[in-house]
Protein backbone atom coordinates (compact mmCIF):
# COMPACT_ATOMS: atom_id res chain seq x y z
CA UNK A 1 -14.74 23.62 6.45
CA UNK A 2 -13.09 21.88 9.31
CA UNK A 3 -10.94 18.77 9.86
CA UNK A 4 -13.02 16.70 12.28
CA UNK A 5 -10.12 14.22 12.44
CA UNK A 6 -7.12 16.80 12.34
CA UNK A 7 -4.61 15.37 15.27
CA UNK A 8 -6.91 12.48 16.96
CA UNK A 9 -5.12 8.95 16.39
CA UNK A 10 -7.30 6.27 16.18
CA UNK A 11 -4.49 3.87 16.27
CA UNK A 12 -0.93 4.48 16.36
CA UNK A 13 2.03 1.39 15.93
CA UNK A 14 4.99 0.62 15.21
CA UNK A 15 5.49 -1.89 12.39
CA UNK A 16 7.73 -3.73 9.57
CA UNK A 17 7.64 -1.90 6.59
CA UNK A 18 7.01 -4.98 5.00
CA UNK A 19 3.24 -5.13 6.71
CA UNK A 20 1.77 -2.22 4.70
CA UNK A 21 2.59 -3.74 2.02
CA UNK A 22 6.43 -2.40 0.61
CA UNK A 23 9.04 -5.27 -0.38
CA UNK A 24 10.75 -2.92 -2.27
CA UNK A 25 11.50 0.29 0.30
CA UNK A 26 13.70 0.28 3.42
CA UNK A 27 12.97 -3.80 3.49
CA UNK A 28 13.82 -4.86 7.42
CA UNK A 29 12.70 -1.13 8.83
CA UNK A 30 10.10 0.10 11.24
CA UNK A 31 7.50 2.55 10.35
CA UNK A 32 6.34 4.56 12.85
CA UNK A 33 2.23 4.01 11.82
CA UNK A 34 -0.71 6.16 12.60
CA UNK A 35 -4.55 6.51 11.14
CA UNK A 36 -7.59 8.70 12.35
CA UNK A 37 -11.05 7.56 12.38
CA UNK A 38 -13.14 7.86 9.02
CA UNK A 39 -12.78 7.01 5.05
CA UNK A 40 -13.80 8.84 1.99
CA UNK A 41 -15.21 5.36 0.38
CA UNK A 42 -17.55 2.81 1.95
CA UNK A 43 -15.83 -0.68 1.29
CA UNK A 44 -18.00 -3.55 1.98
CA UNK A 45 -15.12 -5.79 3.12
CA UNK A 46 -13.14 -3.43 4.89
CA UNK A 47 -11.26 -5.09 7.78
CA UNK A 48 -10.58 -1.63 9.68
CA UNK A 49 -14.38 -0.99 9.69
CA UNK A 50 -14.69 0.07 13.20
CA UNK A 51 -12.39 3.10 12.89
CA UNK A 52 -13.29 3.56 9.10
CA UNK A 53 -16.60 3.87 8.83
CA UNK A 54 -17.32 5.99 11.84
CA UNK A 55 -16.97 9.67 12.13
CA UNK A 56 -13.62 10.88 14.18
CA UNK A 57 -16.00 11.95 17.37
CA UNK A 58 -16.96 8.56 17.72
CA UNK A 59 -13.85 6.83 17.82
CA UNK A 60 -11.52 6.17 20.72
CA UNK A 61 -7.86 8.49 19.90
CA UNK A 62 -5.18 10.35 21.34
CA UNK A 63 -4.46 13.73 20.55
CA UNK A 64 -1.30 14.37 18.88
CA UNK A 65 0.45 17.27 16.76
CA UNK A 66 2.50 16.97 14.13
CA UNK A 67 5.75 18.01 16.11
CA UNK A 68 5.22 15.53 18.79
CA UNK A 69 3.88 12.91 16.56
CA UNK A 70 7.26 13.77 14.76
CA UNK A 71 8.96 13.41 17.83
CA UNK A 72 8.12 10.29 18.89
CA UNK A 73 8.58 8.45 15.68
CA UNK A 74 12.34 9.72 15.90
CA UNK A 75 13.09 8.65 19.34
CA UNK A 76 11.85 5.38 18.62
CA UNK A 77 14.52 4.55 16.01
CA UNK A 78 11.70 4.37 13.04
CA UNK A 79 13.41 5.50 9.75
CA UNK A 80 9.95 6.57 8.33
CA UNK A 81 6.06 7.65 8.84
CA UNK A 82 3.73 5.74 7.57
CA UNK A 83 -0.15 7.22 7.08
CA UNK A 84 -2.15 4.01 7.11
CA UNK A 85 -5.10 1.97 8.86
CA UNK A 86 -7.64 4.32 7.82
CA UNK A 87 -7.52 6.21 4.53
CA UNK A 88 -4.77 9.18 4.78
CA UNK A 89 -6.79 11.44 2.74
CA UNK A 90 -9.10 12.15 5.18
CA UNK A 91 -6.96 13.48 7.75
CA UNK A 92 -5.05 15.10 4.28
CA UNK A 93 -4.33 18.48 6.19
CA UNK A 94 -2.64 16.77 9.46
CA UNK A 95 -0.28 13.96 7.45
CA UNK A 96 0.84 17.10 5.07
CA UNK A 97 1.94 18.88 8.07
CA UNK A 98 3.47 16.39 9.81
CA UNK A 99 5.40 14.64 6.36
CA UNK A 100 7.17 17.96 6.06
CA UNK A 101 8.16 17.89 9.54
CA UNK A 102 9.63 14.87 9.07
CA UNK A 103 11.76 15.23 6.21
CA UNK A 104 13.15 18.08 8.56
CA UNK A 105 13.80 15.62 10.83
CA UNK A 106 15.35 12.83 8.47
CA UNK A 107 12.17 10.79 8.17
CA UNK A 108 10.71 9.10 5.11
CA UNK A 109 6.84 9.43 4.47
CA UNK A 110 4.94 6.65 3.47
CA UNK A 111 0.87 7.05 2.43
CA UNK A 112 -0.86 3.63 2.47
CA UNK A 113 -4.28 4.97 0.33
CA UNK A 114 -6.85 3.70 -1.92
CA UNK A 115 -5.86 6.31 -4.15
CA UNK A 116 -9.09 8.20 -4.28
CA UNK A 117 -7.83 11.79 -3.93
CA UNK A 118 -8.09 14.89 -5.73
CA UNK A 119 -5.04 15.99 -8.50
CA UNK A 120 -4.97 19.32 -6.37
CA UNK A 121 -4.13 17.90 -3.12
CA UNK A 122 -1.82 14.71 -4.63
CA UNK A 123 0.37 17.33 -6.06
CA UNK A 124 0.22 19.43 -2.60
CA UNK A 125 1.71 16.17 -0.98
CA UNK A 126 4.10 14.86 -3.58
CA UNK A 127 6.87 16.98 -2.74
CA UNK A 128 7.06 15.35 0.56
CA UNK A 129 5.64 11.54 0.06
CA UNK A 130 8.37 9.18 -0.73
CA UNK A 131 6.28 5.41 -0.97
CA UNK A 132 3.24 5.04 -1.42
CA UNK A 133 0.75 1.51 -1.35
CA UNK A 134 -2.19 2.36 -3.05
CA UNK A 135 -5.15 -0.88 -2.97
CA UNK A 136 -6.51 -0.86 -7.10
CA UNK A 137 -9.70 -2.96 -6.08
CA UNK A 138 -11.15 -3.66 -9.28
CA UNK A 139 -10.63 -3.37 -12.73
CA UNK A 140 -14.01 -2.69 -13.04
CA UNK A 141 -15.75 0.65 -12.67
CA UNK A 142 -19.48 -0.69 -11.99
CA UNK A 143 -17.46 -3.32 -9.79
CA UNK A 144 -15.64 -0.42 -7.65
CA UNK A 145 -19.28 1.34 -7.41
CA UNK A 146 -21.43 -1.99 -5.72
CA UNK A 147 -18.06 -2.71 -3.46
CA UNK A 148 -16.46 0.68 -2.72
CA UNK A 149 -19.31 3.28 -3.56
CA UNK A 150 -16.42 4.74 -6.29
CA UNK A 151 -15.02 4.81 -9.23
CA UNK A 152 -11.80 3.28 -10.85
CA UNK A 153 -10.60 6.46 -13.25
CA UNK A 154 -9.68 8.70 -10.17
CA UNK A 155 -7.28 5.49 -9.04
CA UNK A 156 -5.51 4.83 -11.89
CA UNK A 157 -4.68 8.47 -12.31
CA UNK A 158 -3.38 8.46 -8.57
CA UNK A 159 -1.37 5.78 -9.86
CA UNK A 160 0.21 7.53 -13.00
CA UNK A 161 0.65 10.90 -11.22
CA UNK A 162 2.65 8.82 -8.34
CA UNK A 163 5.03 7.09 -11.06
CA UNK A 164 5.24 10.28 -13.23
CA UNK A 165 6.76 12.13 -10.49
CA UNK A 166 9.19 9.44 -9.06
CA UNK A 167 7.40 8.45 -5.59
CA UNK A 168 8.17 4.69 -4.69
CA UNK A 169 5.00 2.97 -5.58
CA UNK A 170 3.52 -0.60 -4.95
CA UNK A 171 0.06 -1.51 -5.92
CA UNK A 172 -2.28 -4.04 -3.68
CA UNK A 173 -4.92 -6.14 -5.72
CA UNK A 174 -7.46 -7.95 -3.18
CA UNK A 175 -9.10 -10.71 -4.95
CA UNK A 176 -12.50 -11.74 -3.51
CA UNK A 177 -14.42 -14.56 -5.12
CA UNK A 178 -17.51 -12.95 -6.68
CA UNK A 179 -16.19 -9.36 -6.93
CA UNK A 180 -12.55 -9.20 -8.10
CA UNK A 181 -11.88 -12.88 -9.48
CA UNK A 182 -12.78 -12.97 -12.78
CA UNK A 183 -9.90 -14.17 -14.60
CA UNK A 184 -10.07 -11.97 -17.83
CA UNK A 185 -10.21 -8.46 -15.31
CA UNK A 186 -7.14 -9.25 -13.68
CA UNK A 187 -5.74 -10.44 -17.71
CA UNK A 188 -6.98 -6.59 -18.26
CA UNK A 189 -4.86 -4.93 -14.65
CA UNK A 190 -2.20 -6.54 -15.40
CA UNK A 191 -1.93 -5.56 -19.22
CA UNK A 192 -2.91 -2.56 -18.47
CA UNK A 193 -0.27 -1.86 -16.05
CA UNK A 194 2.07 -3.42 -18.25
CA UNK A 195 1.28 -1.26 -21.03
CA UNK A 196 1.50 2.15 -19.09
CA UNK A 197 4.91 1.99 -17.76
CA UNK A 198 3.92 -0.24 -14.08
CA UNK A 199 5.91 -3.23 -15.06
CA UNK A 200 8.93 -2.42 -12.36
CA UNK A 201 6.11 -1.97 -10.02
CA UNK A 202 5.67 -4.16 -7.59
CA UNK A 203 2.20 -6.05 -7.48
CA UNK A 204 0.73 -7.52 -4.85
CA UNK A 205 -2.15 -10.27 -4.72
CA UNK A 206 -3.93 -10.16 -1.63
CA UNK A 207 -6.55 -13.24 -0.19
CA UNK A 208 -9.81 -12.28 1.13
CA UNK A 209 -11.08 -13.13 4.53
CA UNK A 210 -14.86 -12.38 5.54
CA UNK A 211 -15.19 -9.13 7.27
CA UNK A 212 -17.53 -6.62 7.58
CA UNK A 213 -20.76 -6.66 5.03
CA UNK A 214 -19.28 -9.40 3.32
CA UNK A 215 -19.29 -11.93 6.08
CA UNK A 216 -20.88 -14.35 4.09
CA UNK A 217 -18.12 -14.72 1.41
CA UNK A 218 -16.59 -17.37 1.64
CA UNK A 219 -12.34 -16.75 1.86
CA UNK A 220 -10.21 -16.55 -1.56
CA UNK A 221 -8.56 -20.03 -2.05
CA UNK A 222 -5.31 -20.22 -1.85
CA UNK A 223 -5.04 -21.69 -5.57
CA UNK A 224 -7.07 -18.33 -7.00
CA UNK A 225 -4.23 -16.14 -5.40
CA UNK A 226 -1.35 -18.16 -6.83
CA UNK A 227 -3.01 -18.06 -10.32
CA UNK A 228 -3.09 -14.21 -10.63
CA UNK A 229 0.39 -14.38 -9.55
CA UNK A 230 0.91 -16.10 -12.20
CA UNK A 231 -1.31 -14.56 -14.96
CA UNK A 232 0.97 -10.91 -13.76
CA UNK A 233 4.21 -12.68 -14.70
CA UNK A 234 3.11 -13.45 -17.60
CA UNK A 235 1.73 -9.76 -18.64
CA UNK A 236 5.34 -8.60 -17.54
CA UNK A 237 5.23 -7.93 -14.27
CA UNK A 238 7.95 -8.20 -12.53
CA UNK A 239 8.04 -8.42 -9.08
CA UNK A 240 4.33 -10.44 -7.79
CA UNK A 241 3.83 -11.58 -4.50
CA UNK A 242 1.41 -13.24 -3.06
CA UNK A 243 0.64 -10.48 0.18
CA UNK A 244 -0.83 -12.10 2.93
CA UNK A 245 0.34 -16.18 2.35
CA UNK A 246 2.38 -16.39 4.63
CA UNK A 247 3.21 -20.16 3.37
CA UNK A 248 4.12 -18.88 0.52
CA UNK A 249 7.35 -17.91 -0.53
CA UNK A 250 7.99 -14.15 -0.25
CA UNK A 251 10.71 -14.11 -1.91
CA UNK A 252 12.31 -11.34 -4.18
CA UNK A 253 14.66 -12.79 -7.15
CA UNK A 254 15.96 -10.54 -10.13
CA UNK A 255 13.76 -10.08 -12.75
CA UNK A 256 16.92 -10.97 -15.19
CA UNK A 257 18.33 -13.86 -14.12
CA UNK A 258 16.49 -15.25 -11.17
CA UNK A 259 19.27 -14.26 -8.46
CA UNK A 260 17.70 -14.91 -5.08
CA UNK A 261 17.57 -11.38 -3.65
CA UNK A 262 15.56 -11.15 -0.63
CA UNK A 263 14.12 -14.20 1.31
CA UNK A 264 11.15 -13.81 3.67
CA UNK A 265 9.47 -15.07 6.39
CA UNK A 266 6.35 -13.64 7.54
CA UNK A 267 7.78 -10.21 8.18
CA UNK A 268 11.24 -11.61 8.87
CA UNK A 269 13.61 -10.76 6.17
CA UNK A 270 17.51 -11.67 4.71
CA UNK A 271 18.51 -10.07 2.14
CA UNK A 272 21.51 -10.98 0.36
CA UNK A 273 24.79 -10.09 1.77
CA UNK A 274 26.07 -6.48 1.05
CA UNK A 275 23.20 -6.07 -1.74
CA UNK A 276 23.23 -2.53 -2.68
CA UNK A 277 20.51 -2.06 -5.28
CA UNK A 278 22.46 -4.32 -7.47
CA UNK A 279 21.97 -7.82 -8.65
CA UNK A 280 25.11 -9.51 -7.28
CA UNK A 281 24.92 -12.25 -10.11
CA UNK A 282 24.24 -10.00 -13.38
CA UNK A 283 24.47 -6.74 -12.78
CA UNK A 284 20.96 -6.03 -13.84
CA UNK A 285 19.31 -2.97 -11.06
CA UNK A 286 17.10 -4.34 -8.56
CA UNK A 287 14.05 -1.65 -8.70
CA UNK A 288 13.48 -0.28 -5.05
CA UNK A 289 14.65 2.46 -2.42
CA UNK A 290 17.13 0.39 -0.69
C-alpha cells in the first residue's frame, strides 16, 4: 500500500491556536498548520470539501518533508504543529514522522481529527501528540452513518484512549438543525461525558453554516447554540464555549469560583496577569497546558 498524500500540502498556515479549536493549550500561540488532500469519512456539511473529498492527485500542494516542514515551522517562531484542515489520519504516516521531528526540535504536536482512527495507529502516535481537537458529531450512531458515512463507537474510544494516556484533549460538537439538535442527544453527550471522566474537558458548541451537500439547511440559530451551552453546564461540564460566536463571550472563568481567567476576542486573547495554571482568587487548578 502507498501513501498517495505522503508530503503534498494542500494548504499550509500559520494560525492562533485558539482557531482549531484549543482555549485551554498554549492560549495566545501560533501553530504552524498543514493538511493534505483527502478524508477517511464523507461529511455532508464539510466546509473543507474541496481538498477533502478529492483524492491527493487532484488537489493543488506543495511538496514538503518532514525535516523541512519541521524547519520552517521553527524559523517562524510557531511553538507547535498542528495536523488540521483535512483529516490527519489520512496522511497518518507523514504527520508521525514529522511530530517526532518536532519534539526533537522543541515543538508541540497538535492533531485536529474526527477521531476515526484505528487503536493500532492512535497508540503509534500517542507518544508524540500532545493536544488533540477531535469533532464528536453526533450522539447518534444511525445519525453519524446518513451525515458522516460512520460510526460513533470508534470516536468515543479515540476519545477515552486520548484522556487515558494524558494527551490535552478538547472536544468540538457542531449542532445542525435537523441532524445534531435534538435536545435530549446532546442531554445524552453531555452526561455521557460527564459520567466517563470528560468533565475537565473542554467542550465546544459549534453553529452550522450551509456548505457543501447541505446547502439547503438553513444556519443554527444563535439561541440553539447558547442552549447546549447551557444544558453542558448543567451535566458538569466545565469549561463550554460557544466556538464560532464571535459575539459571544469567550471567556474562560474558574470552574470554582467564577474568577475571570482568560478574556477573548475573536482570536485576541488577555489572560490574567502572571496566571500560571492557578486560579489567582481560590487556588483551585485551572485545567490546561499553559
Amino acid at each position: 500500500m502507498v501513501s498517495l498524500s505522503y508530503g503534498k500540502l494542500a494548504a499550509v498556515h500559520i494560525d492562533p491556536v485558539e482557531k482549531k479549536p484549543l482555549y485551554h493549550f498554549q492560549p495566545g500561540s501560533q501553530t504552524f498548520s498543514i493538511g493534505t488532500a483527502g478524508c477517511n469519512l464523507h461529511c455532508k456539511n464539510c466546509q473543507n470539501h474541496h481538498i477533502s473529498q478529492v483524492s491527493p492527485d487532484s488537489a493543488e500542494f506543495v511538496e514538503a518533508s518532514p525535516a523541512q516542514l519541521v524547519d520552517k515551522a521553527v524559523k517562524s517562531g510557531c511553538t507547535s504543529i498542528s495536523y488540521t484542515y483535512n483529516e490527519p489520519t489520512v496522511f497518518f504516516e507523514f504527520m508521525l514522522e514529522t511530530a517526532k521531528l518536532a519534539h526533537e526540535h522543541g515543538l508541540r504536536n497538535i492533531m485536529v481529527s474526527n477521531g476515526y482512527i484505528s487503536p493500532e495507529a492512535l497508540q503509534m502516535l500517542i507518544p508524540y501528540l500532545d493536544a488533540a481537537n477531535i469533532d464528536l458529531k453526533s450522539f447518534n450512531d444511525s445519525t453519524y452513518r446518513k451525515l458522516c458515512s460512520a460510526s460513533l463507537e470508534p470516536v468515543l474510544q479515540t476519545l477515552q484512549t486520548l484522556l487515558k494516556a494524558g494527551v490535552w484533549l478538547e472536544i468540538t460538537h457542531l449542532i445542525i438543525p435537523g441532524y445534531t439538535d435534538d435536545e435530549a442527544e446532546t442531554q445524552s453527550m453531555c452526561r455521557w461525558l460527564f459520567e466517563n471522566g470528560f468533565a475537565e474537558t473542554p467542550l465546544h458548541f459549534s453553529r452550522f453554516f450551509p456548505a457543501y451537500q447541505l446547502t439547503q439547511v438553513e444556519a443554527t440559530s444563535v439561541e440553539v447554540v447558547l442552549h447546549a451551552v447551557e444544558i453542558a453546564k448543567e451535566a458538569g461540564i466545565q469549561y463550554v464555549y460557544a466556538g464560532n460566536l464571535h459575539q459571544v463571550s469567550q471567556t474562560t472563568q474558574c470552574h470554582q469560583c467564577g474568577e475571570l481567567i482568560i478574556e477573548r476576542k475573536s482570536y485576541q486573547i488577555t489572560p490574567k496577569d502572571n496566571f500560571n495554571g492557578i486560579c489567582p482568587a481560590c487556588g483551585a487548578a485551572i485545567p490546561g497546558v499553559w
